[in-house]
Protein backbone atom coordinates (compact mmCIF):
# COMPACT_ATOMS: atom_id res chain seq x y z
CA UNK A 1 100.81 -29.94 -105.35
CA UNK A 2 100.24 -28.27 -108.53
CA UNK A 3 100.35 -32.06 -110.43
CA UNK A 4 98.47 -33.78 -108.02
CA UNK A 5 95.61 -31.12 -108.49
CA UNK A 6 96.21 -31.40 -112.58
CA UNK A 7 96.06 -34.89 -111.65
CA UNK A 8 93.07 -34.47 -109.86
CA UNK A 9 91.46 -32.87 -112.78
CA UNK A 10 92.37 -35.36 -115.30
CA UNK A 11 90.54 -38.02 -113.75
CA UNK A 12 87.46 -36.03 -112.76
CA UNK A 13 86.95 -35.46 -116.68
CA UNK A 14 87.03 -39.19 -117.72
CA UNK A 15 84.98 -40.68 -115.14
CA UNK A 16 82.78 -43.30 -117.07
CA UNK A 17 79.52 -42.36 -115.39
CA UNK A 18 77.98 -39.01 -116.59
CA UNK A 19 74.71 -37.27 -115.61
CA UNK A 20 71.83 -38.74 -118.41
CA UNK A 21 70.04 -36.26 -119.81
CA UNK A 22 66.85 -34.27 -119.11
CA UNK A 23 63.73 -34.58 -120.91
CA UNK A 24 62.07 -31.76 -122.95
CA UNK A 25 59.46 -30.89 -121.03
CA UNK A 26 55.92 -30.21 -122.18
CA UNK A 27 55.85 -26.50 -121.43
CA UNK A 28 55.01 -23.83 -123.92
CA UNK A 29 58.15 -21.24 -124.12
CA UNK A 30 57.54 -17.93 -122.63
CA UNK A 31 54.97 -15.22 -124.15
CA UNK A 32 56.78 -12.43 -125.56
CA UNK A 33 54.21 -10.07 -124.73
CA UNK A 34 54.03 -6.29 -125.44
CA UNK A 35 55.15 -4.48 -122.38
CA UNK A 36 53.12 -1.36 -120.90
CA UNK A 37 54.48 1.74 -119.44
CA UNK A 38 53.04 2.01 -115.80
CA UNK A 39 51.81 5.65 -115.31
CA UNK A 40 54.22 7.41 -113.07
CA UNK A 41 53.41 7.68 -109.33
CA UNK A 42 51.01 10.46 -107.95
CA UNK A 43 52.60 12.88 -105.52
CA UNK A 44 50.57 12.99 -102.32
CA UNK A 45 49.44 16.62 -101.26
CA UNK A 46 50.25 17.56 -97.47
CA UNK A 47 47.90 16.11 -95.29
CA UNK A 48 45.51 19.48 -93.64
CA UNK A 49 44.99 19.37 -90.44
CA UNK A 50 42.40 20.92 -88.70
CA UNK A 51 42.21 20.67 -84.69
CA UNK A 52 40.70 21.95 -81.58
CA UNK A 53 40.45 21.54 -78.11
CA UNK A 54 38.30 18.53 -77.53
CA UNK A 55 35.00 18.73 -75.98
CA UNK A 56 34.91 17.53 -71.86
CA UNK A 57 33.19 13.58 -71.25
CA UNK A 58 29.64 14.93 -70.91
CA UNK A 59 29.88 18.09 -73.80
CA UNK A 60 30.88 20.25 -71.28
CA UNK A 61 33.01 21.40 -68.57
CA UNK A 62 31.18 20.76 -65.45
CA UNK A 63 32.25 23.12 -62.12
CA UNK A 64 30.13 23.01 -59.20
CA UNK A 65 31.47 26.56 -57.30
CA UNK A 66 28.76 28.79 -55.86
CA UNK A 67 28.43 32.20 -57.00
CA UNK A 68 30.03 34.77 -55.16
CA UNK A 69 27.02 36.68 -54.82
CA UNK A 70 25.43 33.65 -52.88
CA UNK A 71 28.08 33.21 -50.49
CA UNK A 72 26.57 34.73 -47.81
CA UNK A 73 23.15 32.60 -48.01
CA UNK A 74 24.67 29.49 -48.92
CA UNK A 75 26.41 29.37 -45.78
CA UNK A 76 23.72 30.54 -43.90
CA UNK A 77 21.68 27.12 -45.35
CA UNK A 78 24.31 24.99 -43.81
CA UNK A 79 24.52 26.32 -40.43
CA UNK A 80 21.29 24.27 -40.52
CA UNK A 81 21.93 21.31 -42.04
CA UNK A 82 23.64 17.98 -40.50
CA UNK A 83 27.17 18.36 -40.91
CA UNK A 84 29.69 15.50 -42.08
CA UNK A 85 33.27 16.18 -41.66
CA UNK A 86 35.81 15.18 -44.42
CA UNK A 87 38.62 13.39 -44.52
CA UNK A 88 41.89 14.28 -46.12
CA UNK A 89 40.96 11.67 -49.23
CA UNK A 90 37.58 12.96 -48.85
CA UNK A 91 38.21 16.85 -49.61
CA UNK A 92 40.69 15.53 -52.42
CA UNK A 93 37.57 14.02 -54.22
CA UNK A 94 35.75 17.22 -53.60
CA UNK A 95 38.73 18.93 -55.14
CA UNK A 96 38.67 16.82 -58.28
CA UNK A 97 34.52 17.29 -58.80
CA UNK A 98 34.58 20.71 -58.12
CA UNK A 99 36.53 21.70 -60.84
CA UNK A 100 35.35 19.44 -63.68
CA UNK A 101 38.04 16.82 -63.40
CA UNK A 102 35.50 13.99 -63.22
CA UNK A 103 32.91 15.98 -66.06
CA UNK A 104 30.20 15.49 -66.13
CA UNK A 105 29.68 14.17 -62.22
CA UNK A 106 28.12 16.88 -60.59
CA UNK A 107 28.79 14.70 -57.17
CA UNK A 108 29.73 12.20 -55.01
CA UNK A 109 28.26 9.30 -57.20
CA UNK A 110 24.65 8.04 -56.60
CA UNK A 111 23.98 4.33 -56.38
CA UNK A 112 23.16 4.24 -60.03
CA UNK A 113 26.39 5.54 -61.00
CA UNK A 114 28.64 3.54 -58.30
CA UNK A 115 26.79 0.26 -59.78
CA UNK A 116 27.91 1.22 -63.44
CA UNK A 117 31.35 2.14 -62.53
CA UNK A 118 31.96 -0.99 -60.68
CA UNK A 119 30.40 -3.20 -63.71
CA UNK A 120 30.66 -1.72 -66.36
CA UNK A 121 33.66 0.92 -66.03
CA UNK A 122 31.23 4.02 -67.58
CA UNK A 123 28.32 5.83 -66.90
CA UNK A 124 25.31 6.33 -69.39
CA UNK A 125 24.41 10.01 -69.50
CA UNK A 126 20.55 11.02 -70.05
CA UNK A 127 21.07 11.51 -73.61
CA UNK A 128 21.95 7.86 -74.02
CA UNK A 129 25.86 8.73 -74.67
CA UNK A 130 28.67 6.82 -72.28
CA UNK A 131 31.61 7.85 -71.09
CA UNK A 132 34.35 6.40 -69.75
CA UNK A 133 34.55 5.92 -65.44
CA UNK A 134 36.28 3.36 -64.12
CA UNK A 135 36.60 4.79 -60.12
CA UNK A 136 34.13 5.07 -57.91
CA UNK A 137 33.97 8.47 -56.53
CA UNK A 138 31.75 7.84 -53.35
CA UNK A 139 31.38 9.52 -49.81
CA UNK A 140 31.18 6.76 -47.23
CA UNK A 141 29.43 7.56 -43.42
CA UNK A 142 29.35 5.59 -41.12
CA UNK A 143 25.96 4.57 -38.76
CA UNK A 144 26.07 7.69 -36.14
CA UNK A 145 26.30 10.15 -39.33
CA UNK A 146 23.28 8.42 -41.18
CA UNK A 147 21.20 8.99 -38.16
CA UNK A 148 22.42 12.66 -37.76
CA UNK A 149 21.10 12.99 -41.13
CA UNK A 150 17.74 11.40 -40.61
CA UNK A 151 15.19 12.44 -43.14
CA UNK A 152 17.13 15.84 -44.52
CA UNK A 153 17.64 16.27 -48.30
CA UNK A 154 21.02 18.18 -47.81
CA UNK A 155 24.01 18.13 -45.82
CA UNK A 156 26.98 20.19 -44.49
CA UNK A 157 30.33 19.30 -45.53
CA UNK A 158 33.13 20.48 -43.21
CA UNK A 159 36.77 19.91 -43.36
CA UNK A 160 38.99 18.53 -40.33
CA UNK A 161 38.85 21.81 -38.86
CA UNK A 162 34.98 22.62 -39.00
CA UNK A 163 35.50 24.82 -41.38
CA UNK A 164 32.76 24.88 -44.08
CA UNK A 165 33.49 22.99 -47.75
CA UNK A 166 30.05 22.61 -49.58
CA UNK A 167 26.41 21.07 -49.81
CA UNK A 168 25.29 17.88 -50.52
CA UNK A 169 21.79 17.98 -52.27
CA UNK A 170 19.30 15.74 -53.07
CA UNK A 171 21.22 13.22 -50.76
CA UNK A 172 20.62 9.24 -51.56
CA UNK A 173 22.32 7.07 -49.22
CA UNK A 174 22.88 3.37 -49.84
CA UNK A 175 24.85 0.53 -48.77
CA UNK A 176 29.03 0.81 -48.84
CA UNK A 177 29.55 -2.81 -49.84
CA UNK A 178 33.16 -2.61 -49.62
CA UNK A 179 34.19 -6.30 -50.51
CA UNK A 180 32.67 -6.19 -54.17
CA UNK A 181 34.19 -2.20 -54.82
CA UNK A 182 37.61 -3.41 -53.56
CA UNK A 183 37.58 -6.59 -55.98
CA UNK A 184 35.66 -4.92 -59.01
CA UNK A 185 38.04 -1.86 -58.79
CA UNK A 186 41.83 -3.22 -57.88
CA UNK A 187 40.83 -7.03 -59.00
CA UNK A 188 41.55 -8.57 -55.98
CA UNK A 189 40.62 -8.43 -52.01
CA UNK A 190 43.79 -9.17 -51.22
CA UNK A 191 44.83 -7.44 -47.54
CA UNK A 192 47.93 -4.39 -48.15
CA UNK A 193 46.54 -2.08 -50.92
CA UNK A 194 47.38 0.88 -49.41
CA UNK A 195 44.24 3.09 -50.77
CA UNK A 196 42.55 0.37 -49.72
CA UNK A 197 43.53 0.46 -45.90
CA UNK A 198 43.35 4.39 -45.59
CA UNK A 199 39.96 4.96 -47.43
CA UNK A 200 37.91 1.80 -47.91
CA UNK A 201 38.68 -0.56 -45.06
CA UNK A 202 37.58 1.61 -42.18
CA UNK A 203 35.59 3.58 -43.80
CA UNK A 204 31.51 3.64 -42.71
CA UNK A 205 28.93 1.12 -44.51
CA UNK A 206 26.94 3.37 -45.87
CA UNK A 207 27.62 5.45 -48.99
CA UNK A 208 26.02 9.23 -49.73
CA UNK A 209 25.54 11.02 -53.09
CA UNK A 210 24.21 13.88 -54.21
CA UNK A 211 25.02 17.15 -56.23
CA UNK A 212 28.06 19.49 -54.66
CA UNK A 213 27.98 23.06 -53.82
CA UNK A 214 31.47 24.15 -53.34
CA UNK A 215 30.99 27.48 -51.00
CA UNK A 216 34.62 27.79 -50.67
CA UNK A 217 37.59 26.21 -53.07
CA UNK A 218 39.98 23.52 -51.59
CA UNK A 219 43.38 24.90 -51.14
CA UNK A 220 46.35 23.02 -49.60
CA UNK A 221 48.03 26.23 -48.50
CA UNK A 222 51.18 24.66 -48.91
CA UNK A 223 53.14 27.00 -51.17
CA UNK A 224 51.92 25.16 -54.60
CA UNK A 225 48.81 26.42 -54.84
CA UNK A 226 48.92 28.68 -57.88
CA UNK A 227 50.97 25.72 -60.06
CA UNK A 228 47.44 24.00 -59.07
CA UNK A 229 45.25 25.18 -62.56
CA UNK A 230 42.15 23.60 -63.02
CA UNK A 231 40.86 22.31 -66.36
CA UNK A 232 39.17 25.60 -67.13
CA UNK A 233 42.20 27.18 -66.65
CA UNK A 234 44.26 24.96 -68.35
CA UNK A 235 42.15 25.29 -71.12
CA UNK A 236 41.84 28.83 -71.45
CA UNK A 237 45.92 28.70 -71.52
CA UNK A 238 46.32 26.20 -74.74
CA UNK A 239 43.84 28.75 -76.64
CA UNK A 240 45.93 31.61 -75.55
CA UNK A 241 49.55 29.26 -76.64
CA UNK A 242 47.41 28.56 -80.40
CA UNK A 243 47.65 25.09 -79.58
CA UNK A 244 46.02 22.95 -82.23
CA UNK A 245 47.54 19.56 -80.63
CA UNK A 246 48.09 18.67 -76.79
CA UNK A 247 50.19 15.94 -75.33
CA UNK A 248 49.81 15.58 -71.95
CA UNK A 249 52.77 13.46 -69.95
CA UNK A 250 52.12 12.28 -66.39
CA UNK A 251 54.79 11.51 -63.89
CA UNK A 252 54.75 11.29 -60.28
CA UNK A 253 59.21 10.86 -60.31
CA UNK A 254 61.61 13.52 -61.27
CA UNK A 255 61.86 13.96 -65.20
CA UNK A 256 65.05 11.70 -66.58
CA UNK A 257 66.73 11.30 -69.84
CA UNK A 258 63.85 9.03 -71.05
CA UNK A 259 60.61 10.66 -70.30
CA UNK A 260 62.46 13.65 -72.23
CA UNK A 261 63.13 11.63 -75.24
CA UNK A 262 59.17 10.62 -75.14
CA UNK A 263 58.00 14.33 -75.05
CA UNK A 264 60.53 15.29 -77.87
CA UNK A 265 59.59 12.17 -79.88
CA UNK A 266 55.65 12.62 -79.66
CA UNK A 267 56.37 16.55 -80.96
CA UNK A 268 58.47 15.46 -83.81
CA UNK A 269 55.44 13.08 -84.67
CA UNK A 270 52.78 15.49 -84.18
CA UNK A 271 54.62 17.86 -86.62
CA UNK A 272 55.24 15.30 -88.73
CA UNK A 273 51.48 14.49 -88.74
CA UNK A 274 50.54 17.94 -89.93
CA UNK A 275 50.04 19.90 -86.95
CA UNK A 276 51.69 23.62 -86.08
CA UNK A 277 51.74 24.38 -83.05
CA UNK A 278 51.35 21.16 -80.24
CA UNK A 279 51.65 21.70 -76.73
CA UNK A 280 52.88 19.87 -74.28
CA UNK A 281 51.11 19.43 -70.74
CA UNK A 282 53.98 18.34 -68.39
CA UNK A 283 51.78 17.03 -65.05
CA UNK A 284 53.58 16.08 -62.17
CA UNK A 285 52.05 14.53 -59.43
CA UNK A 286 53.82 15.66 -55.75
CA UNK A 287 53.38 12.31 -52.82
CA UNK A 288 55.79 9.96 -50.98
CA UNK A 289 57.53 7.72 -53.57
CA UNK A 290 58.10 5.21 -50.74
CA UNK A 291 57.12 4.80 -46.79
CA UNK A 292 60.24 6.16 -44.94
CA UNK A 293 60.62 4.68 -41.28
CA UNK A 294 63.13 5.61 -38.60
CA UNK A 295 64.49 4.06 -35.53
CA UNK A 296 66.49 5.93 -32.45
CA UNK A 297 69.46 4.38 -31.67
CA UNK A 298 69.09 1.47 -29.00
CA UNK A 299 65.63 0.56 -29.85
């Protein structure tokens, strides 16, 4: 093996063909130029950071309790008034106004605002700012409770057990057209949306609005009230923590392995960014994850 691959070798070097040469080619040889010392790199100072809690959609927090001085008359007024009784998603939504959770409604929406929501997914406040609202957040009746309310300017709401919730002022009632809200808000009409079939579907065609007096706060009485805070609260509490950063995670399952990696890894980044002391806002949301159904045995 060893001749055959000196062999080998020995012919390759006296083949008779060999590669013809290259021409010299036109261009100049390279520049020899001077070279120049780049300056060295500047060191970038720490970034400062300077935060604070931001200011509610509106400029401020907007909560629509009565005084507790004017209790007393308050519900006196609405012994008077026609009274509309609330469902369970109904008294939710007063929930959510009442406290400031959909600043800067001071209501169940007027026409003017359910028409923007629906088309153009804000509202435009008087002082030509918009904010961001893409739910309607109506109160539908049905044709018995709009004549009950006949040419009043306020109404009594009342919770499923007649117990007084709040005033509706300067009422404006309009028409519930429920096909266009279902399409503009879910993008379809399509039958089995399950808010859908509990609020919307068989809910009355007409829609009210007006501004909310809450006489007396919602409370669930179901042992979770107190985890309940509302914004003002909430906010109060990242002032007291020093927060200058808050990260708020939503979940509606248990927390798992990766929603804690996602909370860890948005801390490390906010720290990383600048900021000393960020808080995190863990919000659970308490429901049925899934319809549960049950059969007796024989059936």
């Amino acid at each position: 093996m060893a001749a055959m691959a000196s062999l080998n070798l020995t012919t390759s070097t006296q083949l008779p063909h060999s590669f013809p040469k290259l021409p010299k080619t036109h261009f100049a040889p390279p520049l020899n130029l001077p070279r120049r010392r780049l300056p060295a790199p500047r060191t970038r100072s720490a970034t400062r950071i300077s935060a604070s809690l931001i200011d509610p959609d509106g400029g401020k927090l907007v909560q629509l309790f009565v005084k507790e001085s004017d209790k007393e008359s308050k519900l006196q007024q609405a012994s008077h008034l026609p009274k509309i009784k609330l469902s369970k998603i109904d008294l939710q939504w007063v929930h959510v106004l009442s406290e400031g959770w959909a600043s800067p409604l001071k209501g169940f929406m007027r026409e003017s605002e359910f028409l923007q929501t629906l088309h153009f997914n804000s509202l435009r406040l008087e002082n030509g700012s918009v904010v961001n609202m893409s739910v309607p957040i109506v109160l539908a009746i049905d044709d018995a409770q709009k004549s009950r309310v006949g040419s009043f300017t306020s109404v009594a709401l009342v919770d499923e057990k007649d117990d007084m919730v709040a005033i509706l002022n300067d009422i404006e009632i309009y028409k519930h057209n429920k096909e266009e809200r279902i399409a503009r808000t879910w993008g379809t009409t399509a039958p089995g949306l399950p808010y859908v079939e509990e609020a919307i579907t068989h809910a009355g065609n007409w829609l009210i609005g007006g501004d909310l007096e809450v006489i007396n706060p919602v409370k669930y009485d179901d042992g979770l009230d107190r985890f309940r805070l509302s914004p003002a609260q909430l906010r109060d509490e990242f002032e007291r923590r020093n927060a200058d950063a808050v990260f708020a995670f939503q979940l509606r399952n248990p927390v798992h392995n990766g929603h804690a990696l996602l909370m860890t890894d948005t801390r490390r980044r906010l720290l990383e960014m600048g900021y000393k002391n960020p808080v995190l806002l863990l919000h659970p949301l308490g429901g049925y994850t899934k319809q549960m159904m049950s059969r007796s045995v024989g059936e």
